[in-house]
C-alpha atoms as a PDB file:
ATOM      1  CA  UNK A   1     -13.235  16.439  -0.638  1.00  0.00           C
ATOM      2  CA  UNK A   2      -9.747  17.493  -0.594  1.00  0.00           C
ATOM      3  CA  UNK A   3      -7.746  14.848  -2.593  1.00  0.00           C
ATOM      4  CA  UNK A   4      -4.984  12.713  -0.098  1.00  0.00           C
ATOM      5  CA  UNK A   5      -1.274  14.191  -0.861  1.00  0.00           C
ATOM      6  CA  UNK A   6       1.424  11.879  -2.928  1.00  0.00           C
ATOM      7  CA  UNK A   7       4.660  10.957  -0.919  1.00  0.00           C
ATOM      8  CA  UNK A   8       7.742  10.561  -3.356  1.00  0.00           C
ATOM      9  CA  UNK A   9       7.598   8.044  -5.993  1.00  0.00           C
ATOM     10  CA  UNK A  10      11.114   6.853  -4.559  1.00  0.00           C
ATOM     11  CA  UNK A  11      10.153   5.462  -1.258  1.00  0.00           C
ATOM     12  CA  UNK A  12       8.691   2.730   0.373  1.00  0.00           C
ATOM     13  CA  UNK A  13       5.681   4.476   1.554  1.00  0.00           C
ATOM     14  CA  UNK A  14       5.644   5.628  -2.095  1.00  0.00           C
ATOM     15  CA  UNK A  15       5.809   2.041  -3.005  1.00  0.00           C
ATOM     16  CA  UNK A  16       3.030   0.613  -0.840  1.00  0.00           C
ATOM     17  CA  UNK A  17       0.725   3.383  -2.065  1.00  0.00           C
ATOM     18  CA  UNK A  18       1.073   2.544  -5.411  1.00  0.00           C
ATOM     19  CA  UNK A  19       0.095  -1.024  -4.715  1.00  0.00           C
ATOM     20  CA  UNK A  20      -3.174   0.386  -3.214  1.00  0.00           C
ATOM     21  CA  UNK A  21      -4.086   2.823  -6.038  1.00  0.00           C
ATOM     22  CA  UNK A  22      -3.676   0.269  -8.551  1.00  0.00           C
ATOM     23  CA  UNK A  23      -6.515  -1.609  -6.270  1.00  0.00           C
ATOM     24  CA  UNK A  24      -4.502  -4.479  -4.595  1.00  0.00           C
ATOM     25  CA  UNK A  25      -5.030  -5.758  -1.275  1.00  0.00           C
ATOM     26  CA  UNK A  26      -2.093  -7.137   0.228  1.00  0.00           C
ATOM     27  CA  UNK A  27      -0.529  -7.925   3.676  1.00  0.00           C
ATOM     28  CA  UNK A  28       3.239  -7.186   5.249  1.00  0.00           C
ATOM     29  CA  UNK A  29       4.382 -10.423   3.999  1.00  0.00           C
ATOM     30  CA  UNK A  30       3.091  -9.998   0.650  1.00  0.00           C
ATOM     31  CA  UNK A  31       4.800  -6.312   0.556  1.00  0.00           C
ATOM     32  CA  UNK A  32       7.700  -7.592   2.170  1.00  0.00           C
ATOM     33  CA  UNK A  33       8.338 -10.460  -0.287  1.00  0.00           C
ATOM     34  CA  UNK A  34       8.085  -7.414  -3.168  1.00  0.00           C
ATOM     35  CA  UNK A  35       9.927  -4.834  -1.444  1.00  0.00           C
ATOM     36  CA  UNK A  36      12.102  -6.878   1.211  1.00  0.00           C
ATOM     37  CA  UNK A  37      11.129  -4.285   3.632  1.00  0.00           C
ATOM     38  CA  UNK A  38       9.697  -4.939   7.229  1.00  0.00           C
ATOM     39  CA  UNK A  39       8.076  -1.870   7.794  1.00  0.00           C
ATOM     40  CA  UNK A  40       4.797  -2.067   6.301  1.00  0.00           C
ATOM     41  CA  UNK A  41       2.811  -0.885   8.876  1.00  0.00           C
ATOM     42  CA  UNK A  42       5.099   1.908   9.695  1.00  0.00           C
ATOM     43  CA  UNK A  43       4.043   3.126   6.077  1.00  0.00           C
ATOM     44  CA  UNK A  44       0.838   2.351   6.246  1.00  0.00           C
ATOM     45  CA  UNK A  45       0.745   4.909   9.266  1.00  0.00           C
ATOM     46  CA  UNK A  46       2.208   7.087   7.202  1.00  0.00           C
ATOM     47  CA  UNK A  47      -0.374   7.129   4.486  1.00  0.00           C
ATOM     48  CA  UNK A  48      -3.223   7.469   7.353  1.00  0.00           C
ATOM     49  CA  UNK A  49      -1.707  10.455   9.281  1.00  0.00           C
ATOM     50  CA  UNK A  50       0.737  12.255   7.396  1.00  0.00           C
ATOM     51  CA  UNK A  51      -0.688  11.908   3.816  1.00  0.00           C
ATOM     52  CA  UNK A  52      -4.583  11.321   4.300  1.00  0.00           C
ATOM     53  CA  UNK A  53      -5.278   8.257   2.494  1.00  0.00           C
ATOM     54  CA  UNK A  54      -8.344   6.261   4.574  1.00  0.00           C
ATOM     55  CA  UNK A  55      -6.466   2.948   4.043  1.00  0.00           C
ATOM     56  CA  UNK A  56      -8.618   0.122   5.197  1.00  0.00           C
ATOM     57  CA  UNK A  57      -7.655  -2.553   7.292  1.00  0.00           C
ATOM     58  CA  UNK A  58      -8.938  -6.476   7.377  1.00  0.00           C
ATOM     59  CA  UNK A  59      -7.600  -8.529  10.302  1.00  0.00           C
ATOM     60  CA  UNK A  60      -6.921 -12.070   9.342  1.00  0.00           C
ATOM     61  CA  UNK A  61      -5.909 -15.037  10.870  1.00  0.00           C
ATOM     62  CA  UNK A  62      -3.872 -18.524   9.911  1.00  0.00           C
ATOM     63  CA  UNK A  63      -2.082 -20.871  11.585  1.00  0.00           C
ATOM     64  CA  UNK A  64       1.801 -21.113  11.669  1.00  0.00           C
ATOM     65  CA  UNK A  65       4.322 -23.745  11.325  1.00  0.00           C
ATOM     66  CA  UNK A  66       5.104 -23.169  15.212  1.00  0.00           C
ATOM     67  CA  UNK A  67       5.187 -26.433  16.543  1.00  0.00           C
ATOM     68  CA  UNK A  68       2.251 -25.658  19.195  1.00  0.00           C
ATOM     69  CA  UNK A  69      -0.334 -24.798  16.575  1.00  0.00           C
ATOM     70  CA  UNK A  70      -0.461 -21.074  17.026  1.00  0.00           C
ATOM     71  CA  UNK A  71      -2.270 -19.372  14.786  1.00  0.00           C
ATOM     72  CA  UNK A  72      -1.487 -15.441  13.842  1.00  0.00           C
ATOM     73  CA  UNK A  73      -3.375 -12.365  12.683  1.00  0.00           C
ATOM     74  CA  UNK A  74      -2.497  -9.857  10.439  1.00  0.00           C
ATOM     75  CA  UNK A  75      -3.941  -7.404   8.453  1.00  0.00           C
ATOM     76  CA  UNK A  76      -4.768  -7.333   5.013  1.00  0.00           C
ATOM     77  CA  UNK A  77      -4.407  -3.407   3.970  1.00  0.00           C
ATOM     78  CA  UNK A  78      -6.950  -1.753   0.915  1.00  0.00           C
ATOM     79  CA  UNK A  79      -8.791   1.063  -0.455  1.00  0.00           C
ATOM     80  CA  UNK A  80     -12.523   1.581  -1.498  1.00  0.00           C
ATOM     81  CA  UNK A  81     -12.981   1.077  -5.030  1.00  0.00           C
ATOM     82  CA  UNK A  82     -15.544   4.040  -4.705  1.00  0.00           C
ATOM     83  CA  UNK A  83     -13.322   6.144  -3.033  1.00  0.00           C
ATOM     84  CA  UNK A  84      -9.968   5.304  -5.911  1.00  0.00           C
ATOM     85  CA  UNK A  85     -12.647   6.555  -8.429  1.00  0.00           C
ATOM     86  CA  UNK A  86     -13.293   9.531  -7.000  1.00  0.00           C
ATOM     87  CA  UNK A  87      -9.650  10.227  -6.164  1.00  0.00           C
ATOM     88  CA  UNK A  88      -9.076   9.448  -9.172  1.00  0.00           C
ATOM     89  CA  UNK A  89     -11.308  11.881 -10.966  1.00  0.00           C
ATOM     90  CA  UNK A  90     -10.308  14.545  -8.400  1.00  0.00           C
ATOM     91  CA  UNK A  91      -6.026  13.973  -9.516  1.00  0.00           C
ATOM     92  CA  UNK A  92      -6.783  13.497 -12.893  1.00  0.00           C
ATOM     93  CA  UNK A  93      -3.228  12.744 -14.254  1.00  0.00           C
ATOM     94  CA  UNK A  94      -1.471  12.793 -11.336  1.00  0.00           C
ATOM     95  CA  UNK A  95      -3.183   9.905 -10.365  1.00  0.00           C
ATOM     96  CA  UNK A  96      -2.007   7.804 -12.981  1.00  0.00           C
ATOM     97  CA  UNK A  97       1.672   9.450 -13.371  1.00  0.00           C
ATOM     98  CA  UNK A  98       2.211   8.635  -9.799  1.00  0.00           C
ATOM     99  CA  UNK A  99       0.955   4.938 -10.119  1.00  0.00           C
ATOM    100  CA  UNK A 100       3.691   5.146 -13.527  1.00  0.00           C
ATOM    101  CA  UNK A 101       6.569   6.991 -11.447  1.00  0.00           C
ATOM    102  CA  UNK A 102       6.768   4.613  -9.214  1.00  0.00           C
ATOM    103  CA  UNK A 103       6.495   1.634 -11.600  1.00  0.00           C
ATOM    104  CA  UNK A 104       9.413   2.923 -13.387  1.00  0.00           C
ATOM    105  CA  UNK A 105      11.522   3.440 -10.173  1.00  0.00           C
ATOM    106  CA  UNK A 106      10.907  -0.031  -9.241  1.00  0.00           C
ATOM    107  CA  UNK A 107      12.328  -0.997 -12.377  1.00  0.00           C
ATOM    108  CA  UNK A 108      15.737   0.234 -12.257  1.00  0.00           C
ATOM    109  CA  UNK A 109      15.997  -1.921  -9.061  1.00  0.00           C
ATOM    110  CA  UNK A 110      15.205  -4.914 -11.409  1.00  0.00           C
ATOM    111  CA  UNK A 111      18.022  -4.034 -13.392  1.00  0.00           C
END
């Protein structure tokens, strides 16, 4: 298997896959309240097409404060545990410096 490419450690596509490598599942309001980006999906896509990581997808659904009772659905983006170890054994470092890189850039924003 040819190991998924690494987008920069400086953008929000960067950011989102770092979330999944680390083994979180999370949806656009949970990145979004992180990253204060709307775009989640848009990255996600990303990830899939441009980059090659098989990102899973869980629809969900919950009801809204809208006064009619509507309920919406959403996704709830992941990656297998069996396939993170094997990327990960396949990277080797790079794995982990990415997950690092883009800790440390999301630190300076805390700043």
């Amino acid at each position: 298997m040819a190991a998924p490419k690494l987008p920069r450690t400086d953008t929000l596509t960067g950011r989102a896959l770092m979330r999944l490598m680390t083994g979180r599942k999370f949806t656009h309001r949970d990145y979004q309240n992180e990253t204060a980006s709307y775009r989640l999906s848009g990255y996600i896509e990303q990830l899939r097409n441009r980059h090659g990581w098989p990102i899973e997808s869980t629809e969900e659904t919950a009801p809204t404060k809208d006064p009619i009772g509507r309920n919406a659905t959403y996704s709830r983006y992941s990656l297998d545990p069996e396939f993170l170890r094997s990327v990960r054994a396949e990277m080797g470092e790079r794995f982990d410096n990415f997950i690092e890189a883009v800790k440390r850039f999301e630190a300076k924003g805390e700043k």
